[in-house]
PDB file of N, CA and C in Angstrom:
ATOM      1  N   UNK A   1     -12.855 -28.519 -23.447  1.00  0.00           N
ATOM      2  CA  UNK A   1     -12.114 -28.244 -22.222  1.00  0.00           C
ATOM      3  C   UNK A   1     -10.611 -28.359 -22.457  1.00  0.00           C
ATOM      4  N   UNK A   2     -10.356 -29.221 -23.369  1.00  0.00           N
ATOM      5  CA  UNK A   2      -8.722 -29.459 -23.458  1.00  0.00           C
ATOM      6  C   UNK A   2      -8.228 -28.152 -24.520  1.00  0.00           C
ATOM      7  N   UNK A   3      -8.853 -27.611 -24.802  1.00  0.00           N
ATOM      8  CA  UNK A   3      -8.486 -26.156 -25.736  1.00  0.00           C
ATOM      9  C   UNK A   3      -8.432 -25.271 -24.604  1.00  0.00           C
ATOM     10  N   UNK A   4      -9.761 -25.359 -23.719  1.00  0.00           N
ATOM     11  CA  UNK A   4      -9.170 -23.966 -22.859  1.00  0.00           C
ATOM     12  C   UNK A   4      -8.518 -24.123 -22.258  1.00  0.00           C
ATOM     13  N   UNK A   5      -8.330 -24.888 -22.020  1.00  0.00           N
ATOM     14  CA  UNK A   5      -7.067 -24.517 -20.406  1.00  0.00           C
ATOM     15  C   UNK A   5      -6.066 -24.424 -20.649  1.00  0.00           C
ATOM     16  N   UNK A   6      -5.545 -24.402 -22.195  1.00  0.00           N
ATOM     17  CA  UNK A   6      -4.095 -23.735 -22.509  1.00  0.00           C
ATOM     18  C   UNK A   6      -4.213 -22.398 -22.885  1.00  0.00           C
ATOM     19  N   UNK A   7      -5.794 -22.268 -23.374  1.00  0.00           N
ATOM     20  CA  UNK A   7      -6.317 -21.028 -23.417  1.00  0.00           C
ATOM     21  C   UNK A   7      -6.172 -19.862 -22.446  1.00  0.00           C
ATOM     22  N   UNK A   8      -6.905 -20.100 -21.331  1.00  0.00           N
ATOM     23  CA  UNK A   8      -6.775 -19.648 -20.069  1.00  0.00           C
ATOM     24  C   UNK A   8      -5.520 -19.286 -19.372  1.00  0.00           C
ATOM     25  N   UNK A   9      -4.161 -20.504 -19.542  1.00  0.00           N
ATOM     26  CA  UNK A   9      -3.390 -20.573 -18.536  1.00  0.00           C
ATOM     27  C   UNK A   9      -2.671 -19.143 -19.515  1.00  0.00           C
ATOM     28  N   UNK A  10      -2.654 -19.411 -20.856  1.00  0.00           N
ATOM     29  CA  UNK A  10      -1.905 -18.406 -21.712  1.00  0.00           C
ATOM     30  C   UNK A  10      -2.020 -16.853 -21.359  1.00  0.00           C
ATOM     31  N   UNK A  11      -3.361 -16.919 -21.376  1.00  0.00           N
ATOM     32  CA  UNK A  11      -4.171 -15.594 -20.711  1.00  0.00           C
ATOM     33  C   UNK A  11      -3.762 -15.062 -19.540  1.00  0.00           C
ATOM     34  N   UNK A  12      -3.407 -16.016 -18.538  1.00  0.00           N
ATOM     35  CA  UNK A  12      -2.988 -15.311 -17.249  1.00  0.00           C
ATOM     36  C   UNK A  12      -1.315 -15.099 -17.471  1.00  0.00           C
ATOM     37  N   UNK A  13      -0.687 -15.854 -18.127  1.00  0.00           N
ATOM     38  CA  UNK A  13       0.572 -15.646 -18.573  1.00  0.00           C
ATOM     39  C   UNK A  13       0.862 -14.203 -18.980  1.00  0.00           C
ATOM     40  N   UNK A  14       0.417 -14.158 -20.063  1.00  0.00           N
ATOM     41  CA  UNK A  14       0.380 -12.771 -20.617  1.00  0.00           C
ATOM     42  C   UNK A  14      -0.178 -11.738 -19.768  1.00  0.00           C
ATOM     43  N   UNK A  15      -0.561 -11.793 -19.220  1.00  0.00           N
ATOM     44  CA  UNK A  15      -1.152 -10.757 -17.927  1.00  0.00           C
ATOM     45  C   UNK A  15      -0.275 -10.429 -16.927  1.00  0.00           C
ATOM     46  N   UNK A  16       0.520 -11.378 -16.714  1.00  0.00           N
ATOM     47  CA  UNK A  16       1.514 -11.683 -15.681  1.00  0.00           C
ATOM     48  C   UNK A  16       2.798 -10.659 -16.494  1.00  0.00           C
ATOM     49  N   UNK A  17       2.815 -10.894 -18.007  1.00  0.00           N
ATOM     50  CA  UNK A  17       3.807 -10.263 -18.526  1.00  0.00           C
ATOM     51  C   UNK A  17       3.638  -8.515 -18.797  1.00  0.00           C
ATOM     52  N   UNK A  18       2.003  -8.718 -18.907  1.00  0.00           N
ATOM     53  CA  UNK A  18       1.832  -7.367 -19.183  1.00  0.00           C
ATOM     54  C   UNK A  18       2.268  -6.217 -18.020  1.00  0.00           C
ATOM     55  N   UNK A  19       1.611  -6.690 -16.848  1.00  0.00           N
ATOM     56  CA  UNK A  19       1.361  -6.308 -15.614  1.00  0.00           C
ATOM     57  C   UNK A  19       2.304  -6.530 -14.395  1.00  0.00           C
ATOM     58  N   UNK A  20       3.171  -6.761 -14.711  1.00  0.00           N
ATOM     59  CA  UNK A  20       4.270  -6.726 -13.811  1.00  0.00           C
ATOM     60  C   UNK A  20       4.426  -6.513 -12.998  1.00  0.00           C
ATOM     61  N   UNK A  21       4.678  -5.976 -11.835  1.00  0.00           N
ATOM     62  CA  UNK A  21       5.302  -4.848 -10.669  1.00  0.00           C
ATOM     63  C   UNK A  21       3.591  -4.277 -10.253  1.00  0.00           C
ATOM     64  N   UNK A  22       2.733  -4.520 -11.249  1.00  0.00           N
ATOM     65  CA  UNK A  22       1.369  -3.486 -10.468  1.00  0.00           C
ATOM     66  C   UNK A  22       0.110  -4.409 -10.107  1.00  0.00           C
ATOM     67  N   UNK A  23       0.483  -5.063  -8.899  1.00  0.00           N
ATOM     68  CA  UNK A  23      -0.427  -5.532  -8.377  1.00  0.00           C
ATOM     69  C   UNK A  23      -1.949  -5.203  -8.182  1.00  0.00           C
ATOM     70  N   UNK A  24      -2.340  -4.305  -8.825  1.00  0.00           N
ATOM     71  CA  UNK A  24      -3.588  -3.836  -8.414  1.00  0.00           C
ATOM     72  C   UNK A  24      -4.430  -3.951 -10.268  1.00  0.00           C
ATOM     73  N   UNK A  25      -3.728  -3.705 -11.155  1.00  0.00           N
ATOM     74  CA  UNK A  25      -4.299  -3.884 -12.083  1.00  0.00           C
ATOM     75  C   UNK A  25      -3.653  -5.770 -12.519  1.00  0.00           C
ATOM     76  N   UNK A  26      -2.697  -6.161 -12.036  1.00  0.00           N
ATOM     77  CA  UNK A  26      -2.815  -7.730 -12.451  1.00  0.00           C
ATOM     78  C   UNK A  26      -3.634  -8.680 -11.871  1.00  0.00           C
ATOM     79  N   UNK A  27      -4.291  -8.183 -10.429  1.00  0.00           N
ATOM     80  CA  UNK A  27      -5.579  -8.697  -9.911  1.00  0.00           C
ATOM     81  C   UNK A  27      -6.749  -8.634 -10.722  1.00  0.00           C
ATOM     82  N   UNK A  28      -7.264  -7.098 -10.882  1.00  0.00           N
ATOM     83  CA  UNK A  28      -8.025  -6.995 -11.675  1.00  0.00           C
ATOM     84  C   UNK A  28      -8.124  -7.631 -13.322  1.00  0.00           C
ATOM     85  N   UNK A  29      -6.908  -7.949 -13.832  1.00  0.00           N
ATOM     86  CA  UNK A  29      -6.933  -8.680 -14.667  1.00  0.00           C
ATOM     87  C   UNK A  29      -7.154 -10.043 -14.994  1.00  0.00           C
ATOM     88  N   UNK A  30      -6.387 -10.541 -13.598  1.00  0.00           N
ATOM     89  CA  UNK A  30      -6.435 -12.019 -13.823  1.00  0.00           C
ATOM     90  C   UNK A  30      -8.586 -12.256 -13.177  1.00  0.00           C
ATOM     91  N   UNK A  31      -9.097 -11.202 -11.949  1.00  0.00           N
ATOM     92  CA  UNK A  31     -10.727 -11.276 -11.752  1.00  0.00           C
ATOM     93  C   UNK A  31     -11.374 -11.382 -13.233  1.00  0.00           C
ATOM     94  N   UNK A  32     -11.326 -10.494 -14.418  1.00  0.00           N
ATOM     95  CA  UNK A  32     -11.340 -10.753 -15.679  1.00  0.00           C
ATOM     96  C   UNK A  32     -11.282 -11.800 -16.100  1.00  0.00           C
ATOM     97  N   UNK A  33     -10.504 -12.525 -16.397  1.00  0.00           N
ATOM     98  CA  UNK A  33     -10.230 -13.368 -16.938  1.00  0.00           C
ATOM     99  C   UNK A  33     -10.784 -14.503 -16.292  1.00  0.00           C
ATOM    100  N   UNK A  34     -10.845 -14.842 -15.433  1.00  0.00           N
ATOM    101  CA  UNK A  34     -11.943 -15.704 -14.510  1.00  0.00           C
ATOM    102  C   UNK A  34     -13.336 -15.321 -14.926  1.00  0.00           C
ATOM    103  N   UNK A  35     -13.973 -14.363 -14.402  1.00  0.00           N
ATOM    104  CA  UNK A  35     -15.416 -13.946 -14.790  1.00  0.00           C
ATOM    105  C   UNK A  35     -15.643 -14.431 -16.449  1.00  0.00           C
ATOM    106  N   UNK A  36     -14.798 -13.816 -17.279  1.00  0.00           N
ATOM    107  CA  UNK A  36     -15.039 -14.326 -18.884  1.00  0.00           C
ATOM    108  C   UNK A  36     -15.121 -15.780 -19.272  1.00  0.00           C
ATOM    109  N   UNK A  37     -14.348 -16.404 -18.635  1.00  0.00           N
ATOM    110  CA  UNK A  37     -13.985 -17.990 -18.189  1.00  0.00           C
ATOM    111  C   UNK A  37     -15.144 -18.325 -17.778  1.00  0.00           C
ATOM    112  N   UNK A  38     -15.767 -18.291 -17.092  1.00  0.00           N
ATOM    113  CA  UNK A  38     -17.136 -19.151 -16.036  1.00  0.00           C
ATOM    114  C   UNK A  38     -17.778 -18.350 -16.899  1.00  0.00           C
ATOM    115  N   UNK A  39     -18.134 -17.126 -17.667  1.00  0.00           N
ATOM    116  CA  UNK A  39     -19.574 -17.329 -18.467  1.00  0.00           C
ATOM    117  C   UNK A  39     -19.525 -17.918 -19.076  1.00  0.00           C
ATOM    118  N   UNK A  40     -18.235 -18.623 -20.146  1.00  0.00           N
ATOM    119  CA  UNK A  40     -18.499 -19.358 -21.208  1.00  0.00           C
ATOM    120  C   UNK A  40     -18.236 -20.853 -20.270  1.00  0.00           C
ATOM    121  N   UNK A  41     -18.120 -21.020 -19.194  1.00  0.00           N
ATOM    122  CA  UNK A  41     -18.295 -22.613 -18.976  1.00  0.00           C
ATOM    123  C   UNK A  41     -19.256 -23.286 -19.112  1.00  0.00           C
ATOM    124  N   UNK A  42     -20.220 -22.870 -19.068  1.00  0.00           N
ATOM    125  CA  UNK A  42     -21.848 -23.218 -19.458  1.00  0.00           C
ATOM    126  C   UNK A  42     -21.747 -24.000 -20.698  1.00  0.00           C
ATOM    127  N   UNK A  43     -21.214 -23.803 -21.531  1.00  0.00           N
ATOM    128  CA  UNK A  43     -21.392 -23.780 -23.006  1.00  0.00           C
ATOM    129  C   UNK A  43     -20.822 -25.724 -23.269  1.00  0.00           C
ATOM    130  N   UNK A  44     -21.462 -25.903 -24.127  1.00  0.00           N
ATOM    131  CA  UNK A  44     -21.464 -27.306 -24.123  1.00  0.00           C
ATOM    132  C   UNK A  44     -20.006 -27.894 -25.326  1.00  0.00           C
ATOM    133  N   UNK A  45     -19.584 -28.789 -25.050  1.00  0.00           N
ATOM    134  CA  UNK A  45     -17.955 -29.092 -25.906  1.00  0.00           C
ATOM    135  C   UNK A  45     -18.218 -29.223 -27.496  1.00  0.00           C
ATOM    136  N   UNK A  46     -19.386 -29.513 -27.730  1.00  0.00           N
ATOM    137  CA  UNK A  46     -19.128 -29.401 -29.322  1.00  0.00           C
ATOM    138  C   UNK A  46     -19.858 -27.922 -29.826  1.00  0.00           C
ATOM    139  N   UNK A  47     -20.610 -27.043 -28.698  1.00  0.00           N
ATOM    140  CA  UNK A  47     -20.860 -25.653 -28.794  1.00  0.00           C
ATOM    141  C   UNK A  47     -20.043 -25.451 -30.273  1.00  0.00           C
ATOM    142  N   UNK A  48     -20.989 -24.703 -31.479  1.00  0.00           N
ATOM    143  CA  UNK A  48     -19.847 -23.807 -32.204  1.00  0.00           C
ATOM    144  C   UNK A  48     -19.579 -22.393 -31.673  1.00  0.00           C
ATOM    145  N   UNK A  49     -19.477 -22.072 -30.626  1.00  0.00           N
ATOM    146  CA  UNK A  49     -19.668 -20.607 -30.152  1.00  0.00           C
ATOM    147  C   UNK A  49     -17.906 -21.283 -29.218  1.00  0.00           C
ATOM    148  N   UNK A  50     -17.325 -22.445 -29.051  1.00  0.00           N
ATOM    149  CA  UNK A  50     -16.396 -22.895 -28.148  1.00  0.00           C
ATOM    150  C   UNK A  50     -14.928 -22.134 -28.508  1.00  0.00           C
ATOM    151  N   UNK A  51     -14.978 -22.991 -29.928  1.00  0.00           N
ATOM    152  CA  UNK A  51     -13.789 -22.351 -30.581  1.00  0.00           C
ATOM    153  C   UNK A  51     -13.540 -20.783 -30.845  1.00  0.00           C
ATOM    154  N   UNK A  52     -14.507 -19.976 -31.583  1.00  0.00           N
ATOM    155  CA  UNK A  52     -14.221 -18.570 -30.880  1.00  0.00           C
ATOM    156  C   UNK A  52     -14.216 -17.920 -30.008  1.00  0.00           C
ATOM    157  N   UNK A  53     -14.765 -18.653 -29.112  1.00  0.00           N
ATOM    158  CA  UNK A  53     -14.433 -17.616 -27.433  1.00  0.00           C
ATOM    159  C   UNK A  53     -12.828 -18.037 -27.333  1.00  0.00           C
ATOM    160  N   UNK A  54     -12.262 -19.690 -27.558  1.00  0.00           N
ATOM    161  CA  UNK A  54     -10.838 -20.187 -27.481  1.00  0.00           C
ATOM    162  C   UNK A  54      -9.859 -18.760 -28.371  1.00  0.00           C
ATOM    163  N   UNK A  55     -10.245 -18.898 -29.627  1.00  0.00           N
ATOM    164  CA  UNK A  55      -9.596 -17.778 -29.961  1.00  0.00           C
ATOM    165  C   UNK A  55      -9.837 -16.365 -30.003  1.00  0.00           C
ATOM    166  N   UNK A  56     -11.208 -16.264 -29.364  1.00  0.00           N
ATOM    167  CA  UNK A  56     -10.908 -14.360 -28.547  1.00  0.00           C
ATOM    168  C   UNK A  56      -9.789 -14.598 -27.526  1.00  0.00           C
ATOM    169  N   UNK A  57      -9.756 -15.212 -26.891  1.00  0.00           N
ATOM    170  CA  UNK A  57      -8.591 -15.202 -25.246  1.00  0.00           C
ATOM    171  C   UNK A  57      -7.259 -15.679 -26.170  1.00  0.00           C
ATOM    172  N   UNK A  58      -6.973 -16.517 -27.305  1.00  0.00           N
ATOM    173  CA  UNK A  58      -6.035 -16.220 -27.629  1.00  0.00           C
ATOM    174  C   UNK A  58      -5.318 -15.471 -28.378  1.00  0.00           C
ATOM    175  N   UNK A  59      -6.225 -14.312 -28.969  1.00  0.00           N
ATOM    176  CA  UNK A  59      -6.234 -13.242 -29.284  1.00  0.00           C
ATOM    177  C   UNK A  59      -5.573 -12.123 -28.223  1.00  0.00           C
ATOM    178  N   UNK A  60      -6.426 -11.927 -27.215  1.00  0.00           N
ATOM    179  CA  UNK A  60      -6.213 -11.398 -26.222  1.00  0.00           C
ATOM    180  C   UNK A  60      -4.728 -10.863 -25.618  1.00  0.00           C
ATOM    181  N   UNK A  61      -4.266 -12.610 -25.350  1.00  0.00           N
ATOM    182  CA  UNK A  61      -3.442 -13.091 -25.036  1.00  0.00           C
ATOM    183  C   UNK A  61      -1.908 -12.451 -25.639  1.00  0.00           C
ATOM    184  N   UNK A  62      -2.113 -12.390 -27.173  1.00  0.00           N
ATOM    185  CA  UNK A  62      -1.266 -11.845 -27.807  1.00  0.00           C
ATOM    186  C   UNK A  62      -1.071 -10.393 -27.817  1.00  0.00           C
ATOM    187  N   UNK A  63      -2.494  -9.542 -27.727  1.00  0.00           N
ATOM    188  CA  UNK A  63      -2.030  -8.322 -27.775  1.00  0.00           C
ATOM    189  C   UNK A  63      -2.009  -7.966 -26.076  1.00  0.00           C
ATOM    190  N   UNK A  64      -2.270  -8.545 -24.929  1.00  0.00           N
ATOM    191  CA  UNK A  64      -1.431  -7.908 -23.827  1.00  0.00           C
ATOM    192  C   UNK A  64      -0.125  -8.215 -23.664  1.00  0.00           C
ATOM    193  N   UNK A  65       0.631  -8.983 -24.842  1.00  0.00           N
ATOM    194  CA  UNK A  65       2.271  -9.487 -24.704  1.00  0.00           C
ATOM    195  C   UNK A  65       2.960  -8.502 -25.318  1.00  0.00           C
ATOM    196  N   UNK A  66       1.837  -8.230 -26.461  1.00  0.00           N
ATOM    197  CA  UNK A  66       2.682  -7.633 -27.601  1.00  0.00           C
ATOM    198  C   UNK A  66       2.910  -5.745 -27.734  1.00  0.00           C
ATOM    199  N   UNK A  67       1.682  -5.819 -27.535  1.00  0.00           N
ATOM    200  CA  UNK A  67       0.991  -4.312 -27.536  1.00  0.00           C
ATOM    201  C   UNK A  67       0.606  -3.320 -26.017  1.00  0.00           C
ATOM    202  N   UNK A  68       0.803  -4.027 -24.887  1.00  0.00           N
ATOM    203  CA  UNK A  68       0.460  -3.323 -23.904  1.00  0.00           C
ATOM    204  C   UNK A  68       2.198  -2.662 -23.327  1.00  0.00           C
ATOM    205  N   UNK A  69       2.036  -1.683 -23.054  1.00  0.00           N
ATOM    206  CA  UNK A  69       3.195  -0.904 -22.013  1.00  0.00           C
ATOM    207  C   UNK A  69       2.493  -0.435 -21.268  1.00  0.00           C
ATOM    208  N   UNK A  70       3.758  -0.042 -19.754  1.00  0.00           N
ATOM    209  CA  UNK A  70       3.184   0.728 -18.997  1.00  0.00           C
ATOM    210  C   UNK A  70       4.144   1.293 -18.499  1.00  0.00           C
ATOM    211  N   UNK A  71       3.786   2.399 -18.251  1.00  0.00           N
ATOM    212  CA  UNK A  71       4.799   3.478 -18.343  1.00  0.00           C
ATOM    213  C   UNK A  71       3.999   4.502 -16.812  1.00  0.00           C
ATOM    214  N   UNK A  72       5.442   4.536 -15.794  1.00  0.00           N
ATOM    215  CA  UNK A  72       5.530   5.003 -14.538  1.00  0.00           C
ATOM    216  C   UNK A  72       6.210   6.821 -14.572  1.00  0.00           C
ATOM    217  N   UNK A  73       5.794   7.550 -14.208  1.00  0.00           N
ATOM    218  CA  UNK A  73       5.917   8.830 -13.901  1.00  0.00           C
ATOM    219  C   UNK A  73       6.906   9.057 -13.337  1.00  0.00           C
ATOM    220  N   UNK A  74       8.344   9.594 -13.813  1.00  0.00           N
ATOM    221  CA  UNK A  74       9.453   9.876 -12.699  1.00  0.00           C
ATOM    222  C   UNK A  74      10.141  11.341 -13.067  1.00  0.00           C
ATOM    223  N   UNK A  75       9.552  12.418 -11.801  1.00  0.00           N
ATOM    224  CA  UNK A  75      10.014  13.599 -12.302  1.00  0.00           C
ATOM    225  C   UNK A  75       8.771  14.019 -13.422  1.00  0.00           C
ATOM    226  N   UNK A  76       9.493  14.734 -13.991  1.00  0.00           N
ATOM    227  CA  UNK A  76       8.620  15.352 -15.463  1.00  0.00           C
ATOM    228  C   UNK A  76       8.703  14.154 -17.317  1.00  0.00           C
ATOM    229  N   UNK A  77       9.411  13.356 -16.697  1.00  0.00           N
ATOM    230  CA  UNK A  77       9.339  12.243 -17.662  1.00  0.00           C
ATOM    231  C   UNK A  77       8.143  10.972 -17.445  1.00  0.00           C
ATOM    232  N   UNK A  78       8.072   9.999 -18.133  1.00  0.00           N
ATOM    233  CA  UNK A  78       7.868   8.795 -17.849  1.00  0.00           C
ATOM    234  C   UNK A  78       8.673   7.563 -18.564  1.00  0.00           C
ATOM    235  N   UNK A  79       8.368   6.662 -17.373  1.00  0.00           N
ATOM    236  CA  UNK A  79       9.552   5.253 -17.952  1.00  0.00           C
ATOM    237  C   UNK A  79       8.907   4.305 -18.021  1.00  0.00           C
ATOM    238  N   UNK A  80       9.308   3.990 -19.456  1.00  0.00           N
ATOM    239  CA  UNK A  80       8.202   2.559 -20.031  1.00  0.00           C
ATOM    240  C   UNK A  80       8.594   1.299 -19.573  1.00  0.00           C
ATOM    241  N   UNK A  81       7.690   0.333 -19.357  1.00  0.00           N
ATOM    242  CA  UNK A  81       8.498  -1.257 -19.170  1.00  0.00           C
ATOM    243  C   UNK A  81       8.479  -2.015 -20.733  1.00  0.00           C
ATOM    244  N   UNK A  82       9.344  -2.275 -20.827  1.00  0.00           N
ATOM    245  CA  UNK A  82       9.130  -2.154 -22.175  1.00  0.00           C
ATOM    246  C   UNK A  82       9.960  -4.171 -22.044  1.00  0.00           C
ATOM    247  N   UNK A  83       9.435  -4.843 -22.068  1.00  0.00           N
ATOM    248  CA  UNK A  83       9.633  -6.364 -22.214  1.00  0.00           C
ATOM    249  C   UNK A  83      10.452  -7.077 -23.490  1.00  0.00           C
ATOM    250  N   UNK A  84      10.974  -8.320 -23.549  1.00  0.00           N
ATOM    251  CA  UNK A  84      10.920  -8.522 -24.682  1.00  0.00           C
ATOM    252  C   UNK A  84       9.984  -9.055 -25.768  1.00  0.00           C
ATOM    253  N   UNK A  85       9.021  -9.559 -25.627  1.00  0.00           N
ATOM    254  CA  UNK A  85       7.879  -9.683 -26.440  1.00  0.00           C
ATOM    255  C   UNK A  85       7.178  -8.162 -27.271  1.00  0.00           C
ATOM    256  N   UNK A  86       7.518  -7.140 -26.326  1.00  0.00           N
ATOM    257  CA  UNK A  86       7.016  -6.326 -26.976  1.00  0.00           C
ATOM    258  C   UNK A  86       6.940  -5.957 -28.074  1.00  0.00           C
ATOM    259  N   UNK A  87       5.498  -6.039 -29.140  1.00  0.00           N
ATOM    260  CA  UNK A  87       6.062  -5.366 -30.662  1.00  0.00           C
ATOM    261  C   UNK A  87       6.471  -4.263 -30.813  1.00  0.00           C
ATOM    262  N   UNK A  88       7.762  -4.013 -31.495  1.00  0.00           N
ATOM    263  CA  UNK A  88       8.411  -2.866 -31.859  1.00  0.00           C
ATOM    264  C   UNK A  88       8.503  -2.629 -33.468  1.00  0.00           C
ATOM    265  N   UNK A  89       8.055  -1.613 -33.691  1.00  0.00           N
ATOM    266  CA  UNK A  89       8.003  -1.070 -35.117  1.00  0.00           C
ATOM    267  C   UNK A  89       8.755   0.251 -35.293  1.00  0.00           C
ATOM    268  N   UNK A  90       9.092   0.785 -36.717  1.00  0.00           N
ATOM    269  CA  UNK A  90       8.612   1.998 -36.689  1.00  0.00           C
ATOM    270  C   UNK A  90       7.704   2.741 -37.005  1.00  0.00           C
ATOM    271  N   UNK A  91       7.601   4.351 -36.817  1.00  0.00           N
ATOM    272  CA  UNK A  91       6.158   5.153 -36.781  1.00  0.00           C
ATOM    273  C   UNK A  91       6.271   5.458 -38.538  1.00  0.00           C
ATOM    274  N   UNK A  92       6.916   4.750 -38.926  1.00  0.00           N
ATOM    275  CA  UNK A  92       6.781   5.589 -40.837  1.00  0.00           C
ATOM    276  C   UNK A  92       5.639   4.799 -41.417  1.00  0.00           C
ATOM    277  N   UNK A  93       5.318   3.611 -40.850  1.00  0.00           N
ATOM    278  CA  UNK A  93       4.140   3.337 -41.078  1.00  0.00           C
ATOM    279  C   UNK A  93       3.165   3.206 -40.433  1.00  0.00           C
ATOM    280  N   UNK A  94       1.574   2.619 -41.040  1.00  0.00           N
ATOM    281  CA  UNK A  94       0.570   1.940 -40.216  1.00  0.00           C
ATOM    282  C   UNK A  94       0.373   1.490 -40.835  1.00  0.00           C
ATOM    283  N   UNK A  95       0.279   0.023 -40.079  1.00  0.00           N
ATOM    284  CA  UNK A  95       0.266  -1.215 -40.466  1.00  0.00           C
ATOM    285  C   UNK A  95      -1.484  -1.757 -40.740  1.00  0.00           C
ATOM    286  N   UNK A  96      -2.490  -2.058 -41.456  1.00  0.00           N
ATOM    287  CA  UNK A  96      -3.732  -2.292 -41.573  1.00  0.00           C
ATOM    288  C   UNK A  96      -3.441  -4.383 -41.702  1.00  0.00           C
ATOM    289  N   UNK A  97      -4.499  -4.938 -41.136  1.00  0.00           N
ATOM    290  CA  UNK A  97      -5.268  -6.065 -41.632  1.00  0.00           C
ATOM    291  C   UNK A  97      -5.190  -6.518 -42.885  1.00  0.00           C
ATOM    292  N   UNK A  98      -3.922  -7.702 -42.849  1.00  0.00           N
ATOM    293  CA  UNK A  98      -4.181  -8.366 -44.591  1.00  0.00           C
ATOM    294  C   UNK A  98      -2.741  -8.067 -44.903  1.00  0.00           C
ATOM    295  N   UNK A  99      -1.565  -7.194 -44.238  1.00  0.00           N
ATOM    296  CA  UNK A  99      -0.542  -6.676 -44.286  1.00  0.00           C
ATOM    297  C   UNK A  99      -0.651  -5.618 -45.409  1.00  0.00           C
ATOM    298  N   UNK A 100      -1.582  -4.688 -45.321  1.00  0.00           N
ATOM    299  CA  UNK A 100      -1.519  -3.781 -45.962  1.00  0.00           C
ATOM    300  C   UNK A 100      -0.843  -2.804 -45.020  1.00  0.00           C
ATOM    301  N   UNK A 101      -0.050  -1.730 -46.051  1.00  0.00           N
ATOM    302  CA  UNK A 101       1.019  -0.584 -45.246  1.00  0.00           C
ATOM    303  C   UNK A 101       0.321   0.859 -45.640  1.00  0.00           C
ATOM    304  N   UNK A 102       0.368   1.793 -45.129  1.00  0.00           N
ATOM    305  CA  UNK A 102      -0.140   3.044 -45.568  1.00  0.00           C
ATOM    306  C   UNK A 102       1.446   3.623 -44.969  1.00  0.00           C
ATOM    307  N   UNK A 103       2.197   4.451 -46.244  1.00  0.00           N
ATOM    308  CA  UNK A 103       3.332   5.361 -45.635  1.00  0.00           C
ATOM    309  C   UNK A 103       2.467   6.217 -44.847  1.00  0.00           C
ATOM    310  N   UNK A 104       3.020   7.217 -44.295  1.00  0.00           N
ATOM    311  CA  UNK A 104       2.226   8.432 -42.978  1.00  0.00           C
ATOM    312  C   UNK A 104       2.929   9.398 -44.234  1.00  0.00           C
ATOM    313  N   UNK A 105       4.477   9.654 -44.095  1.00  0.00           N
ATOM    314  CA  UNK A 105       5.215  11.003 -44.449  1.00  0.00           C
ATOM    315  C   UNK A 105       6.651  10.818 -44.867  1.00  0.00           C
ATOM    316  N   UNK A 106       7.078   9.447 -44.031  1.00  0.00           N
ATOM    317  CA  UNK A 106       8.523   9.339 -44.403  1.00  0.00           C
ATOM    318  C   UNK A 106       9.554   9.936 -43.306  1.00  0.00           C
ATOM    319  N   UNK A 107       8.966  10.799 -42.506  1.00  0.00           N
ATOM    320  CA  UNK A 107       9.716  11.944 -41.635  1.00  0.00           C
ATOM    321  C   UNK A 107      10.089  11.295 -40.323  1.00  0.00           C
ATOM    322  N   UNK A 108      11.031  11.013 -39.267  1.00  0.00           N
ATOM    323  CA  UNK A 108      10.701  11.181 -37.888  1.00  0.00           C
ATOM    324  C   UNK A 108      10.557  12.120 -37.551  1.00  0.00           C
ATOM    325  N   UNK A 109      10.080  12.055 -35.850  1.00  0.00           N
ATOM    326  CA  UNK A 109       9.495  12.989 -35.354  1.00  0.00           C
ATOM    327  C   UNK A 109      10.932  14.208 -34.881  1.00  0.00           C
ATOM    328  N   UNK A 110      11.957  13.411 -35.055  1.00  0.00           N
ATOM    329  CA  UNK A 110      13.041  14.592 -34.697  1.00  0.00           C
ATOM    330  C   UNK A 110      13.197  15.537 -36.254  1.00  0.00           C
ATOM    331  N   UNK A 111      12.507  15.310 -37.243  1.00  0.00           N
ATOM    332  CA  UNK A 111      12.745  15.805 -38.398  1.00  0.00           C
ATOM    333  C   UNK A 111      11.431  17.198 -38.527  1.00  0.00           C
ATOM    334  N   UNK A 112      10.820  16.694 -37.661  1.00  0.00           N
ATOM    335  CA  UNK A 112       9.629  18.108 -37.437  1.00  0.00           C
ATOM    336  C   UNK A 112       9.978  19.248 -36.620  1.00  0.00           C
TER     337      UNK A 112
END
């Protein structure tokens, strides 16, 4: 119990960051995150199933800080919210598991 609930509170944090301004999907997120929460409350404290549910949600946690945008329709454009947590890279690579890099081309996209 003393793992999740920094677990949890992190979770709604990041939700809060992801989801900003759109009340209708930060409800639905934070209902999520509750429902996932109470199935694993069942589960007993020395459970080995405890600690990876702790770090799926803090998993989670990281990629709705890091990796989520949302981006609003204005005119024939759209405008991203773009936070500071957000990870920012550039597109010359992709990045794989283990910090392996694959170049793409070398090119930006204004170079096509």
């Amino acid at each position: 119990m003393t793992m999740a609930l920094p677990a949890y509170r992190g979770l709604l944090r990041a939700a809060r960051i992801a989801f900003q301004g759109d009340e209708r999907v930060l409800s639905a997120a934070r209902s999520s995150i509750r429902e996932g929460f109470r199935a694993n409350a069942s589960l007993a404290p020395t459970s080995s199933e405890v600690p990876n549910a702790i770090k799926h949600a803090e998993e989670i946690a990281v990629i709705l800080r890091q990796n989520i945008v949302q981006g609003k329709k204005e005119g024939e454009r759209y405008k991203l919210r773009i936070h500071e947590e957000t990870e920012r890279g550039d597109n010359d690579t992709v990045k794989f598991p283990g910090g392996q890099t694959v170049k793409i081309d070398g090119k930006k996209c204004s170079d096509r």
